[in-house]
Protein backbone atom coordinates (compact mmCIF):
# COMPACT_ATOMS: atom_id res chain seq x y z
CA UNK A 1 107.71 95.13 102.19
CA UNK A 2 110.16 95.44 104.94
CA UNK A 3 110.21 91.56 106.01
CA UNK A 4 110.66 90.84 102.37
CA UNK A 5 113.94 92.76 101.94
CA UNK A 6 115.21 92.03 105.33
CA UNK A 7 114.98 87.89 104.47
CA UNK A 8 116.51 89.00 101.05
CA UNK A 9 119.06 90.89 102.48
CA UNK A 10 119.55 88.10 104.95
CA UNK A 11 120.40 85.86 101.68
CA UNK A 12 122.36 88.02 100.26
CA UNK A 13 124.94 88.21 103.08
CA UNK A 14 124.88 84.42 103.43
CA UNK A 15 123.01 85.11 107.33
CA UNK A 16 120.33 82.62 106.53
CA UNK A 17 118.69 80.72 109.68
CA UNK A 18 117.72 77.30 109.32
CA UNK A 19 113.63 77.64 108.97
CA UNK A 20 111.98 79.81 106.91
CA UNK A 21 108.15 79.36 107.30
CA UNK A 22 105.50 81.62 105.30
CA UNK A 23 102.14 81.48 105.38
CA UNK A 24 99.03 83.72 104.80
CA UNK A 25 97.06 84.75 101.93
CA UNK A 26 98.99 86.60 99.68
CA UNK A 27 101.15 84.03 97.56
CA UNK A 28 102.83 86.67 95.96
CA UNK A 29 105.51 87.48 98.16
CA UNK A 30 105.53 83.80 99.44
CA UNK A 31 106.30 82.95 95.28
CA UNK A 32 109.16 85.82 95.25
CA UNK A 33 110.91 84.85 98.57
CA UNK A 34 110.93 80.78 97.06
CA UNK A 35 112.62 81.65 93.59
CA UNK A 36 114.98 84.00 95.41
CA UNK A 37 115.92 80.71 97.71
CA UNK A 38 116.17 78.34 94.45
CA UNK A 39 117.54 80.59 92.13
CA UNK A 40 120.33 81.84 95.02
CA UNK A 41 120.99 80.04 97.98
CA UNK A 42 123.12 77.17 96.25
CA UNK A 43 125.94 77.87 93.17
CA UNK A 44 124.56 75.76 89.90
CA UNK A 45 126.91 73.18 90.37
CA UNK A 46 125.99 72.49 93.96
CA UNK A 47 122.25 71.48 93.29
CA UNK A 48 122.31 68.23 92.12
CA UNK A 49 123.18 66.65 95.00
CA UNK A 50 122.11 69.45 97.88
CA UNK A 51 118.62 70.86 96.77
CA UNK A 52 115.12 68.59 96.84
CA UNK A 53 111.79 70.31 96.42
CA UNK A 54 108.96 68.61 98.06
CA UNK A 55 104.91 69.03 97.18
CA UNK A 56 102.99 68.70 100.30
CA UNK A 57 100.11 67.26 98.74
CA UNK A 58 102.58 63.77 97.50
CA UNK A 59 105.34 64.27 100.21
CA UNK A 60 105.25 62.06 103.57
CA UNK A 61 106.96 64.00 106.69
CA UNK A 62 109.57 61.28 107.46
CA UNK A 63 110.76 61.76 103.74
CA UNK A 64 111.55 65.75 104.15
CA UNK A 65 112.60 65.17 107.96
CA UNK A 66 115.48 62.74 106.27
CA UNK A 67 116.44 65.10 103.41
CA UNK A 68 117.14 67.40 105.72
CA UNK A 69 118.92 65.66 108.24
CA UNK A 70 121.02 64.15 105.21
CA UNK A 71 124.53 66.41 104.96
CA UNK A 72 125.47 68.40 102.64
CA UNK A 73 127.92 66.70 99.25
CA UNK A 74 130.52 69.06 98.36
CA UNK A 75 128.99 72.10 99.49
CA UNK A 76 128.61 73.47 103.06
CA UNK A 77 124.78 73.77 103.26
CA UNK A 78 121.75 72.06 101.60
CA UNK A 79 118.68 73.79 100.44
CA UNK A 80 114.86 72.08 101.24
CA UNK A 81 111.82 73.42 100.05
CA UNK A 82 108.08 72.51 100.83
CA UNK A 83 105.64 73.92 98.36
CA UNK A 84 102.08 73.19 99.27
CA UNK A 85 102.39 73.26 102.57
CA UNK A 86 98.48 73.31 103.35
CA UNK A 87 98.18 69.56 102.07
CA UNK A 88 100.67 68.32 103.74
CA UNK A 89 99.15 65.28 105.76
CA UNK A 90 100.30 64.97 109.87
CA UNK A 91 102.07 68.42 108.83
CA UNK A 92 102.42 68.60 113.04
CA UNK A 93 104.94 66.04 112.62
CA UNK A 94 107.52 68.13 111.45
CA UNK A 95 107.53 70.09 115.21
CA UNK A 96 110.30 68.10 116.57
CA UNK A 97 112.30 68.90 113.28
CA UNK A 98 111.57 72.29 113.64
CA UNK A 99 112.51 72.68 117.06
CA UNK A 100 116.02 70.98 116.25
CA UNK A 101 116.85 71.75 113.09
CA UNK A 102 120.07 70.85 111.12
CA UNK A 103 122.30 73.61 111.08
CA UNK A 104 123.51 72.45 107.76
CA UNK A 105 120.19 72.44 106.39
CA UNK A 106 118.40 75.42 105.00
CA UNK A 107 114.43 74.29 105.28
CA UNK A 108 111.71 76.82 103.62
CA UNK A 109 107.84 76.01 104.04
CA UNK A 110 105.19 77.56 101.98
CA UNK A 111 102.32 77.19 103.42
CA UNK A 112 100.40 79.31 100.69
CA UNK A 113 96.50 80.52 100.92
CA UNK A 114 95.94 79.67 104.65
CA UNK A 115 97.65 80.72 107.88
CA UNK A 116 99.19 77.81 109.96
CA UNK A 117 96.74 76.27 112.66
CA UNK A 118 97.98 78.18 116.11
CA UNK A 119 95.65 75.94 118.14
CA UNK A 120 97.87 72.85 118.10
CA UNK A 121 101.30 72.56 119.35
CA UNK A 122 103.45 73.00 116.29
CA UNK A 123 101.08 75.86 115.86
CA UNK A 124 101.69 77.73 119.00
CA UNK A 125 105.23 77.31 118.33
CA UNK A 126 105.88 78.33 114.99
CA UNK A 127 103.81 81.30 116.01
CA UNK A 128 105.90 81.99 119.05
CA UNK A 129 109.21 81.47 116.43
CA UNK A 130 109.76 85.03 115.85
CA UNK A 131 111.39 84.72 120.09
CA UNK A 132 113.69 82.11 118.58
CA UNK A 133 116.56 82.64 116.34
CA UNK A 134 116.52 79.66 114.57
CA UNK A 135 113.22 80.46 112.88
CA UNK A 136 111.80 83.05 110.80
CA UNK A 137 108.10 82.97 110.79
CA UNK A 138 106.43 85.93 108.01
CA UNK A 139 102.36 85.84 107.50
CA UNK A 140 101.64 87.17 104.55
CA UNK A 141 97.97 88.44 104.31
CA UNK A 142 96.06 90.23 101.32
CA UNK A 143 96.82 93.96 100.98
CA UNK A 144 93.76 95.95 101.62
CA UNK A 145 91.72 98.16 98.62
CA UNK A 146 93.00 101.44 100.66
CA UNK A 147 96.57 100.52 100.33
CA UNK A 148 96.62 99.07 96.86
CA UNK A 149 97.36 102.62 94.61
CA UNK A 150 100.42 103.14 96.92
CA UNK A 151 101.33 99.39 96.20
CA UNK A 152 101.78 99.53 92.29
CA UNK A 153 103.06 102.74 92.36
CA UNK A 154 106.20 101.29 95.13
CA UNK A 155 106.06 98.46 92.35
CA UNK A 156 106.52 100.29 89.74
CA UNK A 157 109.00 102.36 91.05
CA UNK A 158 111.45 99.46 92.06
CA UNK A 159 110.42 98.30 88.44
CA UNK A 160 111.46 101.60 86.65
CA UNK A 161 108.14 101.59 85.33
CA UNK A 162 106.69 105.05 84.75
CA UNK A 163 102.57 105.69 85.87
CA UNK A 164 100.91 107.67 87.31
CA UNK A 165 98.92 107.81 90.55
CA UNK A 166 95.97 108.35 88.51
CA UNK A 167 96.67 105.02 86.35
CA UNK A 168 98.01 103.08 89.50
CA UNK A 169 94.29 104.01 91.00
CA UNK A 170 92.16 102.60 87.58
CA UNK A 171 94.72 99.29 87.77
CA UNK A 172 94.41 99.19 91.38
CA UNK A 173 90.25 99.54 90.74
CA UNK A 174 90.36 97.33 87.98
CA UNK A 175 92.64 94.67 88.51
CA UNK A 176 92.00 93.79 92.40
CA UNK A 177 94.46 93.04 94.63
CA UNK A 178 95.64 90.20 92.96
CA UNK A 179 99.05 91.38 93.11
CA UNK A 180 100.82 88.46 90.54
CA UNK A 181 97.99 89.67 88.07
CA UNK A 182 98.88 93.13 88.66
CA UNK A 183 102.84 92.20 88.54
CA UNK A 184 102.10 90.71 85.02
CA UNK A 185 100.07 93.02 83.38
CA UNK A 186 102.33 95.94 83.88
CA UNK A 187 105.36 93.80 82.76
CA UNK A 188 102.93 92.67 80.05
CA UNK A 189 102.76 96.26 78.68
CA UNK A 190 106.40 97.12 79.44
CA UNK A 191 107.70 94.47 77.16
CA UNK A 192 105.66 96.09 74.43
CA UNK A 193 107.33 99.68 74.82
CA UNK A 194 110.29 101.57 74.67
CA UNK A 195 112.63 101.73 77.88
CA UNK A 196 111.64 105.08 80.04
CA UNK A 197 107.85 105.16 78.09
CA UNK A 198 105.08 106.11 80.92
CA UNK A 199 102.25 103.33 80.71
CA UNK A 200 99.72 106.08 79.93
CA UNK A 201 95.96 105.39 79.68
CA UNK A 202 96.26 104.51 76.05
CA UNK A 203 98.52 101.68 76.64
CA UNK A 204 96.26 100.36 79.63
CA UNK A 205 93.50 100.21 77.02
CA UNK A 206 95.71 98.64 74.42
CA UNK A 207 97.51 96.08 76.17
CA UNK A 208 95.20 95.44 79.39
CA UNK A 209 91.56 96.21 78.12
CA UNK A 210 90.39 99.29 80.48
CA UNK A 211 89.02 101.71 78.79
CA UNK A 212 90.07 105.19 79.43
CA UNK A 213 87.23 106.82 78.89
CA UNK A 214 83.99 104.33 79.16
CA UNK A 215 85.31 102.67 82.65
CA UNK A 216 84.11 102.26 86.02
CA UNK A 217 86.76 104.44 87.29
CA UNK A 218 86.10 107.44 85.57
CA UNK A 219 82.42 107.32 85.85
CA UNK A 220 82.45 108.04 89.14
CA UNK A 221 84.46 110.78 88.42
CA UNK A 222 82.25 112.04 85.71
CA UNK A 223 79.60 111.80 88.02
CA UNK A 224 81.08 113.63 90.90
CA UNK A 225 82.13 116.55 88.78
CA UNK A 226 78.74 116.89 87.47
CA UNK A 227 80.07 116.31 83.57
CA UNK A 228 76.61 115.59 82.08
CA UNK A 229 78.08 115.07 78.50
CA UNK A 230 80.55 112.22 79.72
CA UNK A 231 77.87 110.78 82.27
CA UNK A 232 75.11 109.78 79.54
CA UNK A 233 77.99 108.78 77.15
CA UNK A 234 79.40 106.98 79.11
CA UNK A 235 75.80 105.34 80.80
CA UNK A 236 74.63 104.82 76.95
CA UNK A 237 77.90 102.71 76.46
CA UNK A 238 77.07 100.31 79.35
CA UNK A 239 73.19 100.16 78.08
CA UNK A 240 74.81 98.97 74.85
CA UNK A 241 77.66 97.30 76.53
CA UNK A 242 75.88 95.53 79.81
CA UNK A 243 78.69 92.62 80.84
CA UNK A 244 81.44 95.90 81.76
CA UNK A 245 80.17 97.03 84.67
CA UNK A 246 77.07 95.45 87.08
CA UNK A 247 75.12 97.83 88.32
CA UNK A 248 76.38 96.67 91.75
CA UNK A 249 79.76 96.99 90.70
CA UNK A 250 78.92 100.91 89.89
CA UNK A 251 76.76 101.77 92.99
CA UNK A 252 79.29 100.16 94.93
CA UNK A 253 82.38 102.56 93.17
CA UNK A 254 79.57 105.80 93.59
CA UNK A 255 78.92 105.06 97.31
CA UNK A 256 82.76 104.99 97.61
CA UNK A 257 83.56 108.20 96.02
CA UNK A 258 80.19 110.23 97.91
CA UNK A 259 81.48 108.72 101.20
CA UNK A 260 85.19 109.99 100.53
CA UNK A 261 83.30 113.09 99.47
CA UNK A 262 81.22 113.68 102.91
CA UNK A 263 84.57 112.62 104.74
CA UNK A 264 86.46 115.46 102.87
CA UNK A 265 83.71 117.86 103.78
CA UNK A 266 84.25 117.23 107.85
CA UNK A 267 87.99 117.40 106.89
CA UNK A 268 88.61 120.28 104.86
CA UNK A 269 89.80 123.04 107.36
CA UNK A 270 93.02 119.79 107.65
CA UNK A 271 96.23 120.46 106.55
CA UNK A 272 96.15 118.59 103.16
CA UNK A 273 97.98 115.79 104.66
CA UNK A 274 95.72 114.87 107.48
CA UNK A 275 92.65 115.47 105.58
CA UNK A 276 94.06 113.03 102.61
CA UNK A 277 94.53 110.67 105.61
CA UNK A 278 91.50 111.21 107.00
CA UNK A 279 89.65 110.36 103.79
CA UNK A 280 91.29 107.35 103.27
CA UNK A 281 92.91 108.63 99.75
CA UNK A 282 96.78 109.32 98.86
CA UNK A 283 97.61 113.23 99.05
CA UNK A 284 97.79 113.84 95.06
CA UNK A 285 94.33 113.19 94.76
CA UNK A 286 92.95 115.79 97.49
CA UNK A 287 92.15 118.16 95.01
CA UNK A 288 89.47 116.45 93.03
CA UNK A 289 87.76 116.28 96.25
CA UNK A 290 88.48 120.31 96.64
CA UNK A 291 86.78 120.62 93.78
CA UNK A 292 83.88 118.18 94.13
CA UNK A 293 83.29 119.85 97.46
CA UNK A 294 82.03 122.83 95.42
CA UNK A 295 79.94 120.84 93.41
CA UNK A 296 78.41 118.85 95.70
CA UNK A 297 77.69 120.41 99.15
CA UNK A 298 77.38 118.68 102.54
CA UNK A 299 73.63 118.20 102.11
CA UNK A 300 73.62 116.93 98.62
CA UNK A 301 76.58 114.68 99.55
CA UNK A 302 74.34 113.15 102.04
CA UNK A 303 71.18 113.27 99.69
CA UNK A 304 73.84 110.77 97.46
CA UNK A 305 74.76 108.49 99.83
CA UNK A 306 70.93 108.11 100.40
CA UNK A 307 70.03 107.48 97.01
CA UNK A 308 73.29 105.27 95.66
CA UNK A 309 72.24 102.93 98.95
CA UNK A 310 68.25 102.57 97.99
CA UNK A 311 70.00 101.77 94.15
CA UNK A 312 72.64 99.59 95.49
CA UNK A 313 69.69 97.60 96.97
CA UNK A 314 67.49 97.34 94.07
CA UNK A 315 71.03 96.39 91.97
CA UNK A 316 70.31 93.01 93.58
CA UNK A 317 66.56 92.73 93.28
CA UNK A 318 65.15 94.45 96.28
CA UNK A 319 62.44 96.08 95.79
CA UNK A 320 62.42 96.71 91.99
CA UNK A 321 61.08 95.34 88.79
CA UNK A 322 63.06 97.95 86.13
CA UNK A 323 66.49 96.42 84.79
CA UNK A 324 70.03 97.24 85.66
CA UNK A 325 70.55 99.79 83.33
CA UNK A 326 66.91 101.59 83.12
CA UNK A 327 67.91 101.98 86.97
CA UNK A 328 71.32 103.41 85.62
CA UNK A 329 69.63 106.14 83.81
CA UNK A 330 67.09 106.98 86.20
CA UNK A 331 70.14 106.87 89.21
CA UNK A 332 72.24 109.49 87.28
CA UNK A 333 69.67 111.68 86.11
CA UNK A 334 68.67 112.13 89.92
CA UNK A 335 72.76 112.25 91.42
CA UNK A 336 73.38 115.00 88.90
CA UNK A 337 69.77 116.84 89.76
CA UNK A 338 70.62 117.00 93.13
């Protein structure tokens, strides 16, 4: 994330303003950016008397206005950080800090899982901070499902982790984007293999618990390229095996993959490029939905859609008395008779 290297970078050089202020959603880069302050900003010996970590929740404003308007001992700069942000009671307070601030001071605010109030007047301008080069304001929000694959695979990559696109999209699938849960499971598995070993499908299973074969991911998949043999195996595991997947959980991946489907047939005649953009997916995977085009047609594409939405409806009681997984059987019988 460009903002993310550019503060690190910023560090690195010694360039550092005087406020650093995060916010938003996504505490994973907020997390990163705070260790990289602690762990670098000061020397080890310089900490004792020039570093004080404050929890919003137990901290009073006065108290972290004075620590940083105390100077520096034998060092050149002190280093304050607010965790907890968010609780911080008459957090407004801090404004006339914030529109001072001690030059030989470094403050950094984490003001994790919300976004600062903009209505008020510290608000408006902390907001307006990015004008003002004595502030560096970054909102962090959560990365969206679309962009997620293209996330662990840039992860992975500045990891030296080997996967695939195809294993980035079950994780990515699987896992959410809950990127610190994503960050540990792959460093979960790489501890447990050789340097330069790919995390194949095997591994996932081994060390992270997605099946390769009986998973919401590839039914889909199995689905779409009209496999009947993998279909009902994998529909009689999750008969036997009911707590994997909801039956909302697998309309919901179905509908996904029938509308990138009916996208792909409107987009075809694209340069693969354009049409992967169009459809919402990353270029490598265009030609699964080259091939599924042949399988499924424009009309029967459209006769899916119809029937995963009536399904995805009685998935949550509407209009049905049959369980979740009679209904799984019955929906797959009919998506692979169309």
């Amino acid at each position: 994330m460009k903002e993310v290297n550019d503060i690190l970078i910023q560090l690195q050089n010694g360039k550092t303003k005087p406020v650093y202020i995060f916010d938003g959603e996504e505490p994973f880069y907020i997390d990163a950016l705070v260790e990289a302050f602690e762990n670098t900003f000061l020397q080890p010996h310089e900490k004792d008397f020039n570093f004080r970590v404050f929890f919003g929740k137990d901290a009073l404003w006065n108290d972290i206005v004075n620590e940083c308007r105390s100077f520096p001992v034998f060092a050149s700069k002190r280093l304050v950080i607010l965790k907890e942000a968010s609780q911080l009671k008459d957090f407004e307070q801090l404004e006339n800090y914030l529109k001072s601030p001690a030059e030989s001071t470094l403050l950094v605010i984490a003001y994790k899982y919300k976004k600062v109030d903009g209505r008020g007047s510290l608000g408006k301008y902390i907001k307006s901070a990015t004008a003002k080069s004595h502030i560096e304001y970054v909102t962090f929000d959560k990365i969206k499902d679309a962009k997620l694959q293209d996330w662990i695979l840039q992860y992975t990559i500045k990891h030296n982790i080997k996967l695939s696109a195809t294993n980035a999209a079950l994780l990515a699938t699987y896992l959410g984007n809950d990127l610190q849960k994503i960050a540990n499971e792959l460093e979960k598995v790489s501890i447990n293999i050789k340097e330069g070993e790919e995390i194949t499908e095997e591994l996932i299973e081994k060390y992270i618990g997605i099946s390769k074969e009986y998973n919401v991911f590839q039914f889909p998949k199995a689905i779409i390229e009209r496999n009947t043999v993998l279909t009902y195996k994998i529909v009689a595991y999750y008969i036997a095996n009911p707590k994997e997947a909801p039956m909302v959980v697998i309309t919901a991946m179905l509908y996904n993959e029938f509308c990138k489907l009916y996208k792909y047939h409107y987009a075809k005649n694209l340069p693969q490029a354009e049409a992967a953009k169009a459809i919402g997916i990353a270029p490598f995977f265009i030609k699964e939905y080259q091939q599924a085009a042949q399988v499924y047609n424009l009309t029967q594409t459209k006769k899916a859609i119809g029937l995963l939405y009536k399904y995805n409806l009685h998935s949550i009681g509407v209009d049905i008395a049959d369980n979740n997984m009679t209904m799984l059987k019955e929906l797959s019988f009919k998506l692979l008779s169309l």
